[in-house]
Protein backbone atom coordinates (compact mmCIF):
# COMPACT_ATOMS: atom_id res chain seq x y z
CA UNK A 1 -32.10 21.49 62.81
CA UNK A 2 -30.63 24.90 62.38
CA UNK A 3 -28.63 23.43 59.07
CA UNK A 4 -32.64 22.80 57.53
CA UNK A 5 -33.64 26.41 57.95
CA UNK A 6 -35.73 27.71 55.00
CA UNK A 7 -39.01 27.34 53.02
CA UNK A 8 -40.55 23.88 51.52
CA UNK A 9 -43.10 24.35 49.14
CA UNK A 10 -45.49 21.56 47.43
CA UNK A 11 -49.81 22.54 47.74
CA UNK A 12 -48.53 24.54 51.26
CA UNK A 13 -45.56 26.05 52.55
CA UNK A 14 -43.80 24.47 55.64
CA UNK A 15 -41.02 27.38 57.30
CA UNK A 16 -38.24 25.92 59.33
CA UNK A 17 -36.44 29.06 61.10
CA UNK A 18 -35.15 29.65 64.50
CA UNK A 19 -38.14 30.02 66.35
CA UNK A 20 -40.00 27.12 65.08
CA UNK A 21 -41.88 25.46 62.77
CA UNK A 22 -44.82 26.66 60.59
CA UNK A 23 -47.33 25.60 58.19
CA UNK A 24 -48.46 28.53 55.70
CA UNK A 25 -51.43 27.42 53.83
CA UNK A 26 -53.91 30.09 51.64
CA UNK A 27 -57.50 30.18 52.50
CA UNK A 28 -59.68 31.37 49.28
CA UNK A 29 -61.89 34.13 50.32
CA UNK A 30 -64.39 36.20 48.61
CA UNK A 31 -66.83 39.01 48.76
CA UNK A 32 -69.16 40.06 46.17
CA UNK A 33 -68.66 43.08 44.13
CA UNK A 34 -72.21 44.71 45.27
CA UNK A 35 -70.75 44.72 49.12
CA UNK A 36 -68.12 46.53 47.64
CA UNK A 37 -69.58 48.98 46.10
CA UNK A 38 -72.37 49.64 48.63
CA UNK A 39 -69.88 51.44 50.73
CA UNK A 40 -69.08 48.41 53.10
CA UNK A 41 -65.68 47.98 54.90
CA UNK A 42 -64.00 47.06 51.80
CA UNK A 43 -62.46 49.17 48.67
CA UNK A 44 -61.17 48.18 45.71
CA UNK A 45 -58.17 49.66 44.06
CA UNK A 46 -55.57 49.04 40.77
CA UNK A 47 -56.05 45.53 41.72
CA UNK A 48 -56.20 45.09 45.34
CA UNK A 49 -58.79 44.84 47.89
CA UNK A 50 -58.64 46.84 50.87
CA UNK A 51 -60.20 46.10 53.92
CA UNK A 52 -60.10 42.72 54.46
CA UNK A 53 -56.59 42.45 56.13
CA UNK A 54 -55.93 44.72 59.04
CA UNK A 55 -52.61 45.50 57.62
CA UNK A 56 -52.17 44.48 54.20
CA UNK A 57 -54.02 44.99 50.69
CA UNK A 58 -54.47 41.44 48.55
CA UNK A 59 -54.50 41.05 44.98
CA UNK A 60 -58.09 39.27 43.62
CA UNK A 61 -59.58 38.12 40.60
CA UNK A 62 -63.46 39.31 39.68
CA UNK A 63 -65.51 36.38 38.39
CA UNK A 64 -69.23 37.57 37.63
CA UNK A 65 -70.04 39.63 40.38
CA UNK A 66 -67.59 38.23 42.74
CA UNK A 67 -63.68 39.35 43.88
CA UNK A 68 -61.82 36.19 45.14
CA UNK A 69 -58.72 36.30 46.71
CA UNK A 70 -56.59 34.25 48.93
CA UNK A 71 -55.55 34.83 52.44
CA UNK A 72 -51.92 33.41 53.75
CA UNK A 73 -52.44 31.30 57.17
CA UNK A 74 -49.48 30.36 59.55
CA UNK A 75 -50.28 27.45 61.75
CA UNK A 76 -47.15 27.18 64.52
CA UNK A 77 -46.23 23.65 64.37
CA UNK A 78 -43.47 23.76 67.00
CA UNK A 79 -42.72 26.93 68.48
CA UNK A 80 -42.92 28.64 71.97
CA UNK A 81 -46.68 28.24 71.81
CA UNK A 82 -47.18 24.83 70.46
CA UNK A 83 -47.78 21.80 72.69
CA UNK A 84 -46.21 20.05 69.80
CA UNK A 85 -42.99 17.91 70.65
CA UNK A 86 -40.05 17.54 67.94
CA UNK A 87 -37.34 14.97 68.66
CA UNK A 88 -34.20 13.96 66.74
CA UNK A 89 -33.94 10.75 65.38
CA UNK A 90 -30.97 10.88 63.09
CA UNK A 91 -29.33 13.82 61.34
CA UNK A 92 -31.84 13.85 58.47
CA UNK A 93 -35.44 12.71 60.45
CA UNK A 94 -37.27 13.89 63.08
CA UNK A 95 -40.23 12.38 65.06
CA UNK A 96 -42.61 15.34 65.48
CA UNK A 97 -45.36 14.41 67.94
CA UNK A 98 -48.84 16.50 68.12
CA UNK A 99 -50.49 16.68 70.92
CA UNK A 100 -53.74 15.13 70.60
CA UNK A 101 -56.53 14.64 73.42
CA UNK A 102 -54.06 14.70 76.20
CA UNK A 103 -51.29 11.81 74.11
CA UNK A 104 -49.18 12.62 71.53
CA UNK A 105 -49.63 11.46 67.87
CA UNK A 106 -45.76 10.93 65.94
CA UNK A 107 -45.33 11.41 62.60
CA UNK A 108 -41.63 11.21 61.08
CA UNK A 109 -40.27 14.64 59.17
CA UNK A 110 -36.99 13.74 57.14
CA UNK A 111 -35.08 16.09 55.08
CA UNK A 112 -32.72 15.26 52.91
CA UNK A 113 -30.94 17.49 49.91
CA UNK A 114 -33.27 20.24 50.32
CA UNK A 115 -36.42 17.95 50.18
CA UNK A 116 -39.08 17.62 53.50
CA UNK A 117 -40.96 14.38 53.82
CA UNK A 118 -43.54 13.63 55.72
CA UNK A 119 -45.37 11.03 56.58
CA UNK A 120 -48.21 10.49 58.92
CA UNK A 121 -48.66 7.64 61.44
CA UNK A 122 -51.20 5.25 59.59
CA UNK A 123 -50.61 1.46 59.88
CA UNK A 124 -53.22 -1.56 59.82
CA UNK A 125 -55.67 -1.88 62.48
CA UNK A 126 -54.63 -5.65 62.62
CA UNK A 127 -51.11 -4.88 63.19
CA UNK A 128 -48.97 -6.72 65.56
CA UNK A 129 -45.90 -3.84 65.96
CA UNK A 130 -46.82 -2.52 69.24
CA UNK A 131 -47.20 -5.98 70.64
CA UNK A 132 -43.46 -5.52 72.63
CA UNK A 133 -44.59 -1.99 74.59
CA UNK A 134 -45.13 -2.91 77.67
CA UNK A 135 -46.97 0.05 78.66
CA UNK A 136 -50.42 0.40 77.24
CA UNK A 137 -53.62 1.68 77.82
CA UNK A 138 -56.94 0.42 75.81
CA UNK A 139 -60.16 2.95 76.28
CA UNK A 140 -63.42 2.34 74.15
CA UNK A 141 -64.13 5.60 72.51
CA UNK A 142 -67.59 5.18 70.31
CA UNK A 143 -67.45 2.76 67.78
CA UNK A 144 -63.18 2.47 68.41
CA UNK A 145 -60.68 0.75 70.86
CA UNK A 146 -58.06 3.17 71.23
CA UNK A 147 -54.69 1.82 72.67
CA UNK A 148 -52.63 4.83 74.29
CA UNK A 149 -49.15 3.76 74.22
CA UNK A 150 -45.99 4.96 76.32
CA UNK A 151 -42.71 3.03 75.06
CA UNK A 152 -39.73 3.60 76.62
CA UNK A 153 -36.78 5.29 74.16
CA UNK A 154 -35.21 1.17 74.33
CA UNK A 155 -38.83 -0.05 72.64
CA UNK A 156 -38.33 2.40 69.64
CA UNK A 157 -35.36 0.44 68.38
CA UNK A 158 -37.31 -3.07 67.97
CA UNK A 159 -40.61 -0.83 66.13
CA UNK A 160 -40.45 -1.26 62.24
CA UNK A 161 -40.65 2.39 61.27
CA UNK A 162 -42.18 1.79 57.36
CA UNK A 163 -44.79 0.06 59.21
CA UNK A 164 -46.16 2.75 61.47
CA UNK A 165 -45.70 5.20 58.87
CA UNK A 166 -48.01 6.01 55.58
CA UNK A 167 -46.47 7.44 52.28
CA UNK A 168 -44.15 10.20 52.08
CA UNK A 169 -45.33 13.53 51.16
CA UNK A 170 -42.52 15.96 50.04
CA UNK A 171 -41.89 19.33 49.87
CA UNK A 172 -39.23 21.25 47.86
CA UNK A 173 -36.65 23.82 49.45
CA UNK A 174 -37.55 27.52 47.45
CA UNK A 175 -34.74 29.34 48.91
């Protein structure tokens, strides 16, 4: 993985460095400009806010009475805290499994010439695929029949991966 290290960028960020993996998305904040100026916790200055970050100032646009600005968010993926589960498939792809309800849901994370794909596990409900795991388990949740599966590493070589998979979505390396 180590050779994969660095930043992928398309609407949010995904990091790839030694001690995990991260999603960095922004969160659009704002606070109006009467709050501001009423002595609250916040203080505007040569085009920063202060006060909403314990340890940084953030840029932010006025519009009407309003300053908007955008806050960075780091989600661990996989990482010492994480319950997540990453495991090598090939060279290039990776089955990253979240943990989900007490099972794990896979999706497969490829890179390839500084491009990260991903694409979620999404297949037809009338599917067939999963027909050759022996180990199941079928629960009734609401209006849903959830099948909890548990194949062996042997079953993954007869499952049709473009099947259980949905469209890639890819990310570009930025440094």
């Amino acid at each position: 993985m180590h050779i994969h290290y660095g930043n992928y960028k398309s609407d949010i960020y995904f990091e790839l460095s030694p001690i995990g993996i991260f999603k960095i998305s922004t969160m659009i904040g704002l606070v109006s400009k009467d709050s501001v100026n009423d002595g609250g916790k916040c203080i505007v200055r040569n085009n920063y806010i202060f006060g909403i970050h314990e340890t940084d100032s953030i840029p932010f646009t006025l519009q009407g009475h309003r300053y908007y600005f955008g806050i960075r968010h780091r989600e661990e993926v996989i990482g010492p805290n994480s319950k997540n589960v990453l495991s090598k498939v090939s060279n290039q792809s990776y089955l990253l499994n979240f943990y989900k309800d007490g099972g794990y849901v896979p999706c497969l994370f490829s890179i390839v010439e500084g491009t990260l794909a991903i694409q979620y596990f999404d297949y037809e409900s009338d599917t067939e695929m999963f027909a050759m795991v022996p180990s199941k388990v079928k629960k009734q949740e609401q209006f849903l029949t959830v099948v909890q599966l548990n194949p062996a590493r042997a079953d993954f070589t007869d499952i049709n991966f473009s099947e259980m998979f949905n469209t890639e979505r890819k990310y570009q390396i930025t440094n």
